[in-house]
C-alpha atoms as a PDB file:
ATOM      1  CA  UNK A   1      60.707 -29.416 -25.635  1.00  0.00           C
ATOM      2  CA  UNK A   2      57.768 -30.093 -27.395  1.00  0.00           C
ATOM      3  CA  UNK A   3      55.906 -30.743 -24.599  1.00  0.00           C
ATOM      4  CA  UNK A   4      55.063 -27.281 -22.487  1.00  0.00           C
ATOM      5  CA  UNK A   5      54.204 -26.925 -19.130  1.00  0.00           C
ATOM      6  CA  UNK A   6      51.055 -24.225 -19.699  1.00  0.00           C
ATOM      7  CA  UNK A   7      50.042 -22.358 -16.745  1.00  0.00           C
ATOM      8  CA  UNK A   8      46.945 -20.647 -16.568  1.00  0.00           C
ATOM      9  CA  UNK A   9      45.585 -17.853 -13.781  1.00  0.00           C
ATOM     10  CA  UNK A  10      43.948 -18.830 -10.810  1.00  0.00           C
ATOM     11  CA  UNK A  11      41.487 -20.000 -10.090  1.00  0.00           C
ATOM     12  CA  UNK A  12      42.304 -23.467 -11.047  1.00  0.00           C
ATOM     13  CA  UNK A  13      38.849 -25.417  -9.345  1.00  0.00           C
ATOM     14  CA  UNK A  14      35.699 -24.168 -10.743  1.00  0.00           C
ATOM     15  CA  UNK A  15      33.204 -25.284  -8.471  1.00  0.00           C
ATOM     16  CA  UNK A  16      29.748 -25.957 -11.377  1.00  0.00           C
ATOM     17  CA  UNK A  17      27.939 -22.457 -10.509  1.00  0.00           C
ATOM     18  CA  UNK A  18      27.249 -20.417 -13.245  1.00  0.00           C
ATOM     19  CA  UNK A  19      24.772 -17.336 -13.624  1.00  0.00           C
ATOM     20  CA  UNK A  20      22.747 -18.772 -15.599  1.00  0.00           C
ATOM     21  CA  UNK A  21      22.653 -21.832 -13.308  1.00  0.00           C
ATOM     22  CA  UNK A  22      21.832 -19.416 -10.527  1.00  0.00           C
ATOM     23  CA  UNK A  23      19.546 -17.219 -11.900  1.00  0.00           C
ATOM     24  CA  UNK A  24      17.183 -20.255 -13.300  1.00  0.00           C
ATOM     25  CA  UNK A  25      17.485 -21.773 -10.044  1.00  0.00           C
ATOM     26  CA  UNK A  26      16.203 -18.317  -8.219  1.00  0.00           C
ATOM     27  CA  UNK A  27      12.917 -18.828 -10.771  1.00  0.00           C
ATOM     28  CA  UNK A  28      12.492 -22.294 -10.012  1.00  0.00           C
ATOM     29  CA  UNK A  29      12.638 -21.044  -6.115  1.00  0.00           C
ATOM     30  CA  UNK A  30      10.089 -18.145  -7.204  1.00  0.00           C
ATOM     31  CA  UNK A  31       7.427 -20.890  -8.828  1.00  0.00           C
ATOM     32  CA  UNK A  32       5.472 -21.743  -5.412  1.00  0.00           C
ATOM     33  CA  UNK A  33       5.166 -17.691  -4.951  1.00  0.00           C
ATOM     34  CA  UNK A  34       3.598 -17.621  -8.530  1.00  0.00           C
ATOM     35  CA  UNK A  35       1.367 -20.451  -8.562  1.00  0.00           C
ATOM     36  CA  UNK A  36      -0.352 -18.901  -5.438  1.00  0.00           C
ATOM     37  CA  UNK A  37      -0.237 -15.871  -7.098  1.00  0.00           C
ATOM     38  CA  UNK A  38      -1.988 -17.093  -9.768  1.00  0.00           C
ATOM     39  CA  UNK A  39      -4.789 -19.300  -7.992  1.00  0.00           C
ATOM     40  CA  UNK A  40      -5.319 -15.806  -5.722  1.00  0.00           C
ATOM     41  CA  UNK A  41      -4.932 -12.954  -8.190  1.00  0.00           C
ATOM     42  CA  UNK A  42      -5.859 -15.214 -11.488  1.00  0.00           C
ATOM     43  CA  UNK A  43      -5.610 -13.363 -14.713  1.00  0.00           C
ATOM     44  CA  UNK A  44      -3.809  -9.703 -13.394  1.00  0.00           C
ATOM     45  CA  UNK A  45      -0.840 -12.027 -11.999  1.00  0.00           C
ATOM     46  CA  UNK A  46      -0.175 -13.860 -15.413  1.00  0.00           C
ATOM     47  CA  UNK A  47      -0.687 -10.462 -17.561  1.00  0.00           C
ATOM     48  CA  UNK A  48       1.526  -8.544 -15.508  1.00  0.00           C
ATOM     49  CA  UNK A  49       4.058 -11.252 -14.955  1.00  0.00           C
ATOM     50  CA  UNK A  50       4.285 -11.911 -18.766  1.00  0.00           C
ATOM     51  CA  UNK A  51       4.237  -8.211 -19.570  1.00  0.00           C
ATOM     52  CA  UNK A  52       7.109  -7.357 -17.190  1.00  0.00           C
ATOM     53  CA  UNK A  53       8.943 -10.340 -18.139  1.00  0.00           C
ATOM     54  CA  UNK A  54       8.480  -9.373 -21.463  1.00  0.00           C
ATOM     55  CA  UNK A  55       9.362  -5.690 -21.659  1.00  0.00           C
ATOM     56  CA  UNK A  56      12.585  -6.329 -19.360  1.00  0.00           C
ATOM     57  CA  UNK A  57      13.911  -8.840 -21.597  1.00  0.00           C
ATOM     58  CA  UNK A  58      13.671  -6.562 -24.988  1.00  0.00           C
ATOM     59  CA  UNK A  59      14.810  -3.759 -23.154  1.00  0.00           C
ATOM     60  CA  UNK A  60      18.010  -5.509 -22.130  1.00  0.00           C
ATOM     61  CA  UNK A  61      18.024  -6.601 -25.910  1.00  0.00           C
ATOM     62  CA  UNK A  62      17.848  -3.970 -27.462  1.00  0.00           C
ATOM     63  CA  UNK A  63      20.168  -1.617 -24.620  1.00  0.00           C
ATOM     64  CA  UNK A  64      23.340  -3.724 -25.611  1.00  0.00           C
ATOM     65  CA  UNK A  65      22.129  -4.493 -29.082  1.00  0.00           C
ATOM     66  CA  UNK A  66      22.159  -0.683 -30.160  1.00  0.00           C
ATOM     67  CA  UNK A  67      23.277   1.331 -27.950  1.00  0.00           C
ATOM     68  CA  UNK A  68      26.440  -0.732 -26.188  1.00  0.00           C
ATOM     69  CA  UNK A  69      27.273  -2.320 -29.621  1.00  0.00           C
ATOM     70  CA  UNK A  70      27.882  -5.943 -27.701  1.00  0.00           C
ATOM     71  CA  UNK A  71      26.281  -9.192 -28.181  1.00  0.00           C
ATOM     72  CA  UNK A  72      23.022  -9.702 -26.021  1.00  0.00           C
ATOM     73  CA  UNK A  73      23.486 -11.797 -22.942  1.00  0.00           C
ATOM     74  CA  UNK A  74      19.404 -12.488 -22.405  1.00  0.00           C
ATOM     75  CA  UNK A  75      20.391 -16.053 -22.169  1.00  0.00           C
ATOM     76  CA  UNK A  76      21.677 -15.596 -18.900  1.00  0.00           C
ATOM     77  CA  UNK A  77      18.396 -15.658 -17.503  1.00  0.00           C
ATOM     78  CA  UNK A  78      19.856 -12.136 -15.172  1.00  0.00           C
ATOM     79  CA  UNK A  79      16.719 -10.096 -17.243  1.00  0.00           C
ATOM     80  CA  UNK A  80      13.969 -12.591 -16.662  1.00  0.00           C
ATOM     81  CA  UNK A  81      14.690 -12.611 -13.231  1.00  0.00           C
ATOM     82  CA  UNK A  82      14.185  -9.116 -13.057  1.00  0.00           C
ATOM     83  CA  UNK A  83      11.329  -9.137 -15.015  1.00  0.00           C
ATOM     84  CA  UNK A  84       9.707 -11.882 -12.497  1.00  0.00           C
ATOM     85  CA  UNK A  85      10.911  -9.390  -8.872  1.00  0.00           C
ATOM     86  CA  UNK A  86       9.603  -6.483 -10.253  1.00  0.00           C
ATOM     87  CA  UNK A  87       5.973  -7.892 -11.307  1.00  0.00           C
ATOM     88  CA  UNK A  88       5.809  -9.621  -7.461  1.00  0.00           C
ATOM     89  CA  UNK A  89       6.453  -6.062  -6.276  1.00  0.00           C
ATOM     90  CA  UNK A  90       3.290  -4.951  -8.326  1.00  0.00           C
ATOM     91  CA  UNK A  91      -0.312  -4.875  -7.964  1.00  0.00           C
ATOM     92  CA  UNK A  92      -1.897  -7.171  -9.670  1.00  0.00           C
ATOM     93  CA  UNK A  93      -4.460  -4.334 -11.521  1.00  0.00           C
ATOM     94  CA  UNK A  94      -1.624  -2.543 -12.726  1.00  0.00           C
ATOM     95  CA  UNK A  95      -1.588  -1.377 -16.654  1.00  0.00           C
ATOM     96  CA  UNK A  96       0.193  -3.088 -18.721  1.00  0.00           C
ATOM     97  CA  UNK A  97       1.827   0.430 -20.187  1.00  0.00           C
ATOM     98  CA  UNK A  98       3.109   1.275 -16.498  1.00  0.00           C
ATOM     99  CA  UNK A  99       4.789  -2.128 -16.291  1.00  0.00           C
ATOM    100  CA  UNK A 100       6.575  -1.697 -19.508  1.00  0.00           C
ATOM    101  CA  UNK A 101       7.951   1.944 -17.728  1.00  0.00           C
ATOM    102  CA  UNK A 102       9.208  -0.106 -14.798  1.00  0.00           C
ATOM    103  CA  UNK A 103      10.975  -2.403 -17.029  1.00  0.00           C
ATOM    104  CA  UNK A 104      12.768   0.464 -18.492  1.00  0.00           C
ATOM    105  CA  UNK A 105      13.419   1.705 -15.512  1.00  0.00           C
ATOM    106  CA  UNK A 106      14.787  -1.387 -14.057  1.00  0.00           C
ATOM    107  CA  UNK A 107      16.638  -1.910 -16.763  1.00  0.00           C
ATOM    108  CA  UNK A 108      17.719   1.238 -18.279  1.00  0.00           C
ATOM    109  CA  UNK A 109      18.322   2.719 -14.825  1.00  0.00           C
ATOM    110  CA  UNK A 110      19.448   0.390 -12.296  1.00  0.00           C
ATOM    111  CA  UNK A 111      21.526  -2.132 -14.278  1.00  0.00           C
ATOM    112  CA  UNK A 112      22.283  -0.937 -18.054  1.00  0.00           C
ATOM    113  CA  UNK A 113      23.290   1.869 -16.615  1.00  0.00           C
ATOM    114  CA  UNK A 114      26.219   1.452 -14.929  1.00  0.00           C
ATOM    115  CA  UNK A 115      27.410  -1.737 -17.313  1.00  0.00           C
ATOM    116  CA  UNK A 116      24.985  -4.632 -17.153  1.00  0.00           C
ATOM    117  CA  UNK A 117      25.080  -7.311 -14.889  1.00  0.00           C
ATOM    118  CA  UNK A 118      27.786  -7.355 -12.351  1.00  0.00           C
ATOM    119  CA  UNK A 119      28.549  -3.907 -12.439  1.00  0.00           C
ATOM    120  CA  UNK A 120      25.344  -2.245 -11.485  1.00  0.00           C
ATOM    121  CA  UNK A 121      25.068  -0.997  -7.559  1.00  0.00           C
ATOM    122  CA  UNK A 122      21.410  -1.512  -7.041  1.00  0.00           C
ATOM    123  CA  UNK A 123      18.788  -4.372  -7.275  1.00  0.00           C
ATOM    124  CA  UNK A 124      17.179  -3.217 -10.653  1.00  0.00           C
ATOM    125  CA  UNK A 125      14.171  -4.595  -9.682  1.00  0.00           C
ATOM    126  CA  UNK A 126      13.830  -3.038  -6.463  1.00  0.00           C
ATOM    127  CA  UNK A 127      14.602   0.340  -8.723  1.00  0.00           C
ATOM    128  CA  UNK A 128      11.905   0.235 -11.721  1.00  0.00           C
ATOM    129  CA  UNK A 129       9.202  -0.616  -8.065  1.00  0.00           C
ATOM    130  CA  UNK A 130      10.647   2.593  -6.355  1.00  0.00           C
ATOM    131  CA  UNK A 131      10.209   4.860  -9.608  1.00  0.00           C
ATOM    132  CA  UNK A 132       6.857   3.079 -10.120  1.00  0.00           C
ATOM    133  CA  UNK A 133       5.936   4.067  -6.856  1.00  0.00           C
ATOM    134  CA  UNK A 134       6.935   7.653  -6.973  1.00  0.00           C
ATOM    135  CA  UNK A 135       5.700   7.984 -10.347  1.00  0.00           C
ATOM    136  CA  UNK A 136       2.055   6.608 -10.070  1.00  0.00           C
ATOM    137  CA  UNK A 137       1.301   6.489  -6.622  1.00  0.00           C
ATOM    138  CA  UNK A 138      -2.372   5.759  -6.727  1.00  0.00           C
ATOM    139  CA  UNK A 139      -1.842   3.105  -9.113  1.00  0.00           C
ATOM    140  CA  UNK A 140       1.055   1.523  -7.221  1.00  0.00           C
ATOM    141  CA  UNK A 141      -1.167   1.819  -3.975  1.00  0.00           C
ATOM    142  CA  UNK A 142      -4.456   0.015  -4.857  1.00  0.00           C
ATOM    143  CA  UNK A 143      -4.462  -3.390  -4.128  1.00  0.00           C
ATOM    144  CA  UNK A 144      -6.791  -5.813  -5.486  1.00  0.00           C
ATOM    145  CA  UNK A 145      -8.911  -8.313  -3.188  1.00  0.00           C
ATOM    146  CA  UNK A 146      -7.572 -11.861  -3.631  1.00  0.00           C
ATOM    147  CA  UNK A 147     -10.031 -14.390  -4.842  1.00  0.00           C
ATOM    148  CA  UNK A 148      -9.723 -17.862  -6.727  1.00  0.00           C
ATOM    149  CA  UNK A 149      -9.201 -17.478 -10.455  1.00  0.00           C
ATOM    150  CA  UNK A 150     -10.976 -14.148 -11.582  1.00  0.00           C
ATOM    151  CA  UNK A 151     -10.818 -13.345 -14.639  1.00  0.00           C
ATOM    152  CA  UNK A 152     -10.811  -9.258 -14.246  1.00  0.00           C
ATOM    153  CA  UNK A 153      -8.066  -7.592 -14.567  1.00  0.00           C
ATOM    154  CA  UNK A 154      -8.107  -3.874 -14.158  1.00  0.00           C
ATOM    155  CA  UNK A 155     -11.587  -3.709 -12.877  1.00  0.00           C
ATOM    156  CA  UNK A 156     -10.613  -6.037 -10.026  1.00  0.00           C
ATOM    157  CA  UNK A 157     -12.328  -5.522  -6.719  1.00  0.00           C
ATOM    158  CA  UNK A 158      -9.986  -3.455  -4.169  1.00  0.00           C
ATOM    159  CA  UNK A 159      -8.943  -3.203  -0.607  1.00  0.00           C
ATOM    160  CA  UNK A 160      -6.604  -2.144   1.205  1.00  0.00           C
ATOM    161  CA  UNK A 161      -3.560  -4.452   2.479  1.00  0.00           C
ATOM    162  CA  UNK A 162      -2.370  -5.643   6.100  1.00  0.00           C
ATOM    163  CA  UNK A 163       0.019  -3.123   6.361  1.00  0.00           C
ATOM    164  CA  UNK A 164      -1.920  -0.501   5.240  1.00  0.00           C
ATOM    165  CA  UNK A 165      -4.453  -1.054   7.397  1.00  0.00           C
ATOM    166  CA  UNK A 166      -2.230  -1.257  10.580  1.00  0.00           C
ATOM    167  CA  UNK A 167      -0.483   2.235   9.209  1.00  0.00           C
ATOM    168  CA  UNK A 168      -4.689   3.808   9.170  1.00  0.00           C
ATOM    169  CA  UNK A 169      -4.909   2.100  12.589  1.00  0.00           C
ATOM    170  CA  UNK A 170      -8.462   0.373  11.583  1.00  0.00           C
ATOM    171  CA  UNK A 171      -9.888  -2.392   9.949  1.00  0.00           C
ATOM    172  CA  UNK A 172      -9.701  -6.172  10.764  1.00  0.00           C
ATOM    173  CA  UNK A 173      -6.367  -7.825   9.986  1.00  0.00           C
ATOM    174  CA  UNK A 174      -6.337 -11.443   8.130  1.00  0.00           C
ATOM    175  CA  UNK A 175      -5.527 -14.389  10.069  1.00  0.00           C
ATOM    176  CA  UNK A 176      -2.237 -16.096  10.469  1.00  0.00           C
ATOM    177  CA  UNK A 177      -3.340 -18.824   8.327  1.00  0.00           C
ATOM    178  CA  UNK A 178      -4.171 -16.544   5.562  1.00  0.00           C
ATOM    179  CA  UNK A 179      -1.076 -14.490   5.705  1.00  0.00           C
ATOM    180  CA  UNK A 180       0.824 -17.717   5.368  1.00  0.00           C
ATOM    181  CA  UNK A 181      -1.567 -19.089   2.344  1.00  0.00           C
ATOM    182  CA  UNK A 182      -1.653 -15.511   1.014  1.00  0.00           C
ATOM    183  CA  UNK A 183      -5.100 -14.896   1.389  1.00  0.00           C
ATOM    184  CA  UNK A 184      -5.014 -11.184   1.473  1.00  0.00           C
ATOM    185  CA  UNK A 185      -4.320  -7.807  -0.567  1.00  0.00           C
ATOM    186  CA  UNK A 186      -0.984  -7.270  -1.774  1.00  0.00           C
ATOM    187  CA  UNK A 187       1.812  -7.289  -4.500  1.00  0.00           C
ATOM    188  CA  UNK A 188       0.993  -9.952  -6.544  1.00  0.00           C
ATOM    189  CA  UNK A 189       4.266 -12.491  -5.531  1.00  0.00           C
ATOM    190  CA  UNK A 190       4.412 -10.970  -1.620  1.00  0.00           C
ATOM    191  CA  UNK A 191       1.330 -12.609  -0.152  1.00  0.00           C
ATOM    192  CA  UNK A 192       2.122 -15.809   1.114  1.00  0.00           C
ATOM    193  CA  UNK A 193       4.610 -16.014   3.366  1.00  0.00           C
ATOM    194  CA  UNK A 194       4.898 -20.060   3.198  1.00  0.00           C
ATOM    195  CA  UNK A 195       5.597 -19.797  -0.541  1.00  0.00           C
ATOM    196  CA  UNK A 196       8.460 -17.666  -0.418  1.00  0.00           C
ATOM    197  CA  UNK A 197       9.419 -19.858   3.219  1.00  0.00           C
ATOM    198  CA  UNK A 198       9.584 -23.499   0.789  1.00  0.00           C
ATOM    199  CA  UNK A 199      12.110 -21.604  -1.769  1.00  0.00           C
ATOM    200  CA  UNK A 200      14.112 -20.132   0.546  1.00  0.00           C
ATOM    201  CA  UNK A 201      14.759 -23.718   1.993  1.00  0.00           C
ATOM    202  CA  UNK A 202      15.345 -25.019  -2.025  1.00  0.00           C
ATOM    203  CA  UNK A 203      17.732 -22.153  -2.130  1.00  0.00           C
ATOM    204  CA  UNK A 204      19.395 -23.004   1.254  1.00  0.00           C
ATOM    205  CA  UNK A 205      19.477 -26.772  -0.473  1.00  0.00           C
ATOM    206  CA  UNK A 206      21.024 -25.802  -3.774  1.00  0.00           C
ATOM    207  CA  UNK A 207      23.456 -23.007  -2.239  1.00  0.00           C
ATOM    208  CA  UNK A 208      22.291 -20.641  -3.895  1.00  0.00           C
ATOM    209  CA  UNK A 209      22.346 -18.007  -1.093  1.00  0.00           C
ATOM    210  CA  UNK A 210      23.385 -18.469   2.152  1.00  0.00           C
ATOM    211  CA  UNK A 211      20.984 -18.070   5.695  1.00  0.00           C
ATOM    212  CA  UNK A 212      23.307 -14.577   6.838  1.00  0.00           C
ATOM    213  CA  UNK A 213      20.885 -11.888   4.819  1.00  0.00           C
ATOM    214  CA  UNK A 214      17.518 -13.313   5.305  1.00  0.00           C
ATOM    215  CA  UNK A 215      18.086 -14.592   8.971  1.00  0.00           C
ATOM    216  CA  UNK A 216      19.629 -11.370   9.814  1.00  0.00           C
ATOM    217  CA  UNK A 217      16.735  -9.187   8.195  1.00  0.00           C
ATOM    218  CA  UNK A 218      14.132 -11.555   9.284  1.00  0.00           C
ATOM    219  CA  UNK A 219      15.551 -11.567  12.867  1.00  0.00           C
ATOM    220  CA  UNK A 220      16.027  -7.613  13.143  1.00  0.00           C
ATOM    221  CA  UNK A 221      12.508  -6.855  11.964  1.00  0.00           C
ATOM    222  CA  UNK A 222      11.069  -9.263  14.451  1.00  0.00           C
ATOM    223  CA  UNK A 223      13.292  -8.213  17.114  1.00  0.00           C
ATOM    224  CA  UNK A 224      12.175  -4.115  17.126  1.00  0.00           C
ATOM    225  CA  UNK A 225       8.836  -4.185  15.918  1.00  0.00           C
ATOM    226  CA  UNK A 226       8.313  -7.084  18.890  1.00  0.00           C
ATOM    227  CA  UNK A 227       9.962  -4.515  21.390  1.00  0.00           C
ATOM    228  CA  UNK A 228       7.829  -2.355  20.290  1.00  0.00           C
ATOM    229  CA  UNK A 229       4.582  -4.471  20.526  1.00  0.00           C
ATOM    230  CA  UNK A 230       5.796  -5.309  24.681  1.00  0.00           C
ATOM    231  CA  UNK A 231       6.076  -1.524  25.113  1.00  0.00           C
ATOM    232  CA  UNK A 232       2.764  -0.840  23.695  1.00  0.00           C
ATOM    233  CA  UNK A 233       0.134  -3.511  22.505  1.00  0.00           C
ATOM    234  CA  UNK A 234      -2.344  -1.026  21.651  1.00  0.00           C
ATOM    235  CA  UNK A 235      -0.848   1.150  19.341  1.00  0.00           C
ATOM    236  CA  UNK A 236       1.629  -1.630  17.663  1.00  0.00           C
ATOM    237  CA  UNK A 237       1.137  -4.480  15.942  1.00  0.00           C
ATOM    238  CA  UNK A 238       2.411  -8.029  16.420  1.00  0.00           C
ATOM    239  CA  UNK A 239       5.428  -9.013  14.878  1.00  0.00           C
ATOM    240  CA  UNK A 240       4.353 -12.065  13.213  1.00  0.00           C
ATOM    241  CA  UNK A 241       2.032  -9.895  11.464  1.00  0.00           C
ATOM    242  CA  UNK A 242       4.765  -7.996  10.484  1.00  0.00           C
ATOM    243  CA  UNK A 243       7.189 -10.863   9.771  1.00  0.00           C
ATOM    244  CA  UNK A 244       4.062 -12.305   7.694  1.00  0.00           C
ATOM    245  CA  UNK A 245       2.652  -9.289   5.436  1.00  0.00           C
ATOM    246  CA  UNK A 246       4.029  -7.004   3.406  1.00  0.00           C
ATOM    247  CA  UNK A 247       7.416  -7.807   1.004  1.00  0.00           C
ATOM    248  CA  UNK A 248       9.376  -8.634   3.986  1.00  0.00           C
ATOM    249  CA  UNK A 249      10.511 -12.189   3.162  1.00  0.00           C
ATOM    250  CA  UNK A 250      10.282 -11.135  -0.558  1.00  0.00           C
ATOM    251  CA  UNK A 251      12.743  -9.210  -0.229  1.00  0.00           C
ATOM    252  CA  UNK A 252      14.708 -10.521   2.605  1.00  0.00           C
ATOM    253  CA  UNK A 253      14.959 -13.930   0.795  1.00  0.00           C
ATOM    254  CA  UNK A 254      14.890 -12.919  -3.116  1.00  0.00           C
ATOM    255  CA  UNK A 255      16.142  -9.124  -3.357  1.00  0.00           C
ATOM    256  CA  UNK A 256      18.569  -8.528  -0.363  1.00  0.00           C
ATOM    257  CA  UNK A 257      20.736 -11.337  -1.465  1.00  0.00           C
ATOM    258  CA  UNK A 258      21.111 -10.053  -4.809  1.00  0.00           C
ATOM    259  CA  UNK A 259      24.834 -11.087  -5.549  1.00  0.00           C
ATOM    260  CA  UNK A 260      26.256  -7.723  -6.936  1.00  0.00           C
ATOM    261  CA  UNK A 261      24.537  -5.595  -4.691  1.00  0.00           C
ATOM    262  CA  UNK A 262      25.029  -7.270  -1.583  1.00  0.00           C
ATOM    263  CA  UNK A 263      28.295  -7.854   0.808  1.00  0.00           C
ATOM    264  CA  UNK A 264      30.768 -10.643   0.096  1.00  0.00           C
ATOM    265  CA  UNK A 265      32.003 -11.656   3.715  1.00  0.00           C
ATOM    266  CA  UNK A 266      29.600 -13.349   5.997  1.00  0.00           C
ATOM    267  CA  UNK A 267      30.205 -10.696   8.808  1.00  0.00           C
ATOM    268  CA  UNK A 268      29.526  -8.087   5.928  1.00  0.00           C
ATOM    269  CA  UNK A 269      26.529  -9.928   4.876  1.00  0.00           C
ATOM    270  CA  UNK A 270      24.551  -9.789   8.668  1.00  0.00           C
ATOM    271  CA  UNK A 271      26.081  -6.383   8.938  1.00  0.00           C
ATOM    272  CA  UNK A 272      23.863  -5.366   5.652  1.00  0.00           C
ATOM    273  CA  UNK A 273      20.998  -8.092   7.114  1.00  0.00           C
ATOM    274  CA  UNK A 274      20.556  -5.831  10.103  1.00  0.00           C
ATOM    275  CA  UNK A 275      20.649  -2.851   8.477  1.00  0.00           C
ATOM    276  CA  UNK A 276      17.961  -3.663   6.200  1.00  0.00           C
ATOM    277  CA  UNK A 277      16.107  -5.105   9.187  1.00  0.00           C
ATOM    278  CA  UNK A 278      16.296  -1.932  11.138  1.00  0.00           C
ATOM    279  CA  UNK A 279      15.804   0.792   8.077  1.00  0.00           C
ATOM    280  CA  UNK A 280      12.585  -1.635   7.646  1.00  0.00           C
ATOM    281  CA  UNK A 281      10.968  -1.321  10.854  1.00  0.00           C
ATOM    282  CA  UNK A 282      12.042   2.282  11.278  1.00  0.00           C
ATOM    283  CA  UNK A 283       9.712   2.783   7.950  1.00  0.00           C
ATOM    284  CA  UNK A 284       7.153   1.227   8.865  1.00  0.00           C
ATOM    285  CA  UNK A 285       6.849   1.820  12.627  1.00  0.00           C
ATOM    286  CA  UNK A 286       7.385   5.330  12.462  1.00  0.00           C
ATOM    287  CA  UNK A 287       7.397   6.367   8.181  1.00  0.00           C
ATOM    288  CA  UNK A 288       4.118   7.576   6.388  1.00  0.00           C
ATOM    289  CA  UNK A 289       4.714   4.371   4.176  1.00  0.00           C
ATOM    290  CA  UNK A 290       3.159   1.327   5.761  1.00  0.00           C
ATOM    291  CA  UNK A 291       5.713  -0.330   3.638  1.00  0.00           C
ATOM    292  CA  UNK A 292       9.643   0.080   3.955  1.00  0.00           C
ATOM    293  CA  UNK A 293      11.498  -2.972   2.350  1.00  0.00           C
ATOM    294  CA  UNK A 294      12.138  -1.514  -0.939  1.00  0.00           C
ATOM    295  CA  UNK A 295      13.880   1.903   0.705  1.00  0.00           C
ATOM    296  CA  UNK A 296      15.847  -0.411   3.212  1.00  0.00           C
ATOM    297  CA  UNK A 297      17.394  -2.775   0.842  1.00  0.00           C
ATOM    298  CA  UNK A 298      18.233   0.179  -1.922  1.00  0.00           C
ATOM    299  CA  UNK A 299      19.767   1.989   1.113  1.00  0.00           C
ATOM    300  CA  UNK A 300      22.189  -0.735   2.220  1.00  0.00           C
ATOM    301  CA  UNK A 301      22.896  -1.539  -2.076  1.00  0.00           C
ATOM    302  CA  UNK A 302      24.409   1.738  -1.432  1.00  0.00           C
ATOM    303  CA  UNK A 303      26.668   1.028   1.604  1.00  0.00           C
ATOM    304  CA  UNK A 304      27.341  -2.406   0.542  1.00  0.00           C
ATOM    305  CA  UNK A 305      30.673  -0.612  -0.643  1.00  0.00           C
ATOM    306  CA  UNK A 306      31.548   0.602   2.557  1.00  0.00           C
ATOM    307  CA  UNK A 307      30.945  -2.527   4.145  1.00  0.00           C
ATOM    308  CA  UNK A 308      32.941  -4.292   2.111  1.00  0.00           C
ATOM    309  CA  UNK A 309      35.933  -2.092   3.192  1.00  0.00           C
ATOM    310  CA  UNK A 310      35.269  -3.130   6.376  1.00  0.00           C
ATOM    311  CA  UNK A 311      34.122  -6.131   6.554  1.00  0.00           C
ATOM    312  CA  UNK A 312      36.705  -8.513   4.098  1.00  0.00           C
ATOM    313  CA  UNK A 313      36.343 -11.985   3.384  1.00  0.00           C
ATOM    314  CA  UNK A 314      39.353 -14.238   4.446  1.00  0.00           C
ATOM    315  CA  UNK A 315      42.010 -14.287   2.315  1.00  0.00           C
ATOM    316  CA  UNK A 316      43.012 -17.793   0.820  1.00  0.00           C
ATOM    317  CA  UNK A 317      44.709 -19.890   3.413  1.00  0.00           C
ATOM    318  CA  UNK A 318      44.416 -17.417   5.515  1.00  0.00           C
ATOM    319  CA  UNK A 319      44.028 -17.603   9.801  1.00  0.00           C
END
């Protein structure tokens, strides 16, 4: 009997992902959104990209270092990619001291928290930008004017950004061309819609994510806000210009199909997709923020639970 039969708990198939695979495959999706970034913004999207890279990073280091007594999982690339979503929800101008109390925020708040990675209920990203913006308002609401490579950085030139300008009801809005190059005022990593379109399709490639969440946030928002444009042209706008501007496909493609915070069945996922999409235009349409992404997705973290009750995957080998 020296040879034993050793048998081992499912599963028995592992199928190559990892999160660190994932993770550094989300950044290498992100790059396109950065580089424009970068040629737009110039040296406020680097410093605040480095600096909130930076301070998330250490913050995660030191959290499970000292204060969980457990060996640092930074590797994992979970706290970079953090780092990188919560600069591209950022103005470009902002100091580098308010960045480094997002990061702790984001960190400390919405994933150290309640356990680290895997355990935490909302996108810590989307949480250090929501206690930014509550916290520093003016700071989190001045935009600067994109131009090619300046080399300001707080004393950037401002203006105000497509959404904003269609919540004062005034101004002229930026072309459809520029919204899709991201040649207009914004967070730093939101502005150009074509960007964030070519890693959504490398994500689609790698299966990384799947379509449900973005298709069923992009699709909602489109639908109301265009109902709303046919019942009254004058006092709403377009819905490409709403499907185009803002952190819509930010967060639609990079935020709302965070893995822990989102649904796991595919009827759960466009459940949460539609939810997001609604809560979104509701916000905007109708809210006193000309912005409504963030609030939408952090909403439906919350009843990602719930739907999850309701909405279960298929059990294995099941009809």
């Amino acid at each position: 009997m020296e040879n034993k039969l050793i048998i081992s708990p499912s599963p028995h198939i592992h199928g190559g992902d990892s999160i660190q695979r994932n993770m550094y495959g989300v950044l290498l999706a992100l790059v396109p959104a950065f580089a424009v970034s970068v040629y737009y913004f110039g040296m406020g999207a680097l410093v605040v990209t480095a600096v909130s890279v930076a301070s998330c990073v250490l913050a995660e280091y030191l959290i499970q270092r000292f204060l969980l007594k457990r060996e640092p999982s930074i590797g994992d690339g979970s706290a970079i990619l953090t780092g990188v979503l919560l600069a591209f929800n950022l103005p470009s101008n902002l100091p580098a001291w308010i960045i480094v109390i997002g990061a702790l925020a984001a960190i400390g708040i919405g994933k150290m928290s309640f356990g680290g990675l895997g355990n935490n209920i909302f996108n810590p990203a989307l949480v250090g930008r929501v206690f930014l913006l509550i916290s520093f308002p003016a700071q989190m609401t001045t935009w600067p004017l994109p131009g090619k490579l300046p080399m300001e950085y707080t004393d950037s030139i401002t203006g105000a950004t497509t959404l904003s300008l269609l919540n004062e009801g005034g101004g002229s809005l930026p072309s459809v061309v520029d919204m899709l190059l991201g040649n207009m005022g914004g967070s730093l990593g939101e502005v150009s819609a074509a960007a964030l379109l070519l890693g959504f399709v490398y994500l689609l490639a790698r299966k990384i994510i799947t379509w449900h969440i973005p298709v069923a946030v992009i699709a909602t928002a489109f639908a109301m806000t265009g109902v709303m444009y046919l019942a009254d042209p004058l006092s709403y706008a377009d819905p490409v210009v709403h499907l185009l501007s803002g952190g819509l496909l930010l967060g639609a493609i990079f935020m709302a199909t965070d893995y822990v915070t989102s649904p796991m069945s595919s009827s759960g996922m466009i459940v949460y997709g539609v939810g997001i999409g609604l809560l979104t235009s509701v916000i905007r349409l109708f809210g006193s923020y000309p912005e409504g992404v963030s609030f939408a997705i952090l909403i439906m973290n919350a009843l990602t639970p719930l739907i999850n009750t309701y909405f279960k995957p298929k059990h294995f080998g099941g009809k």
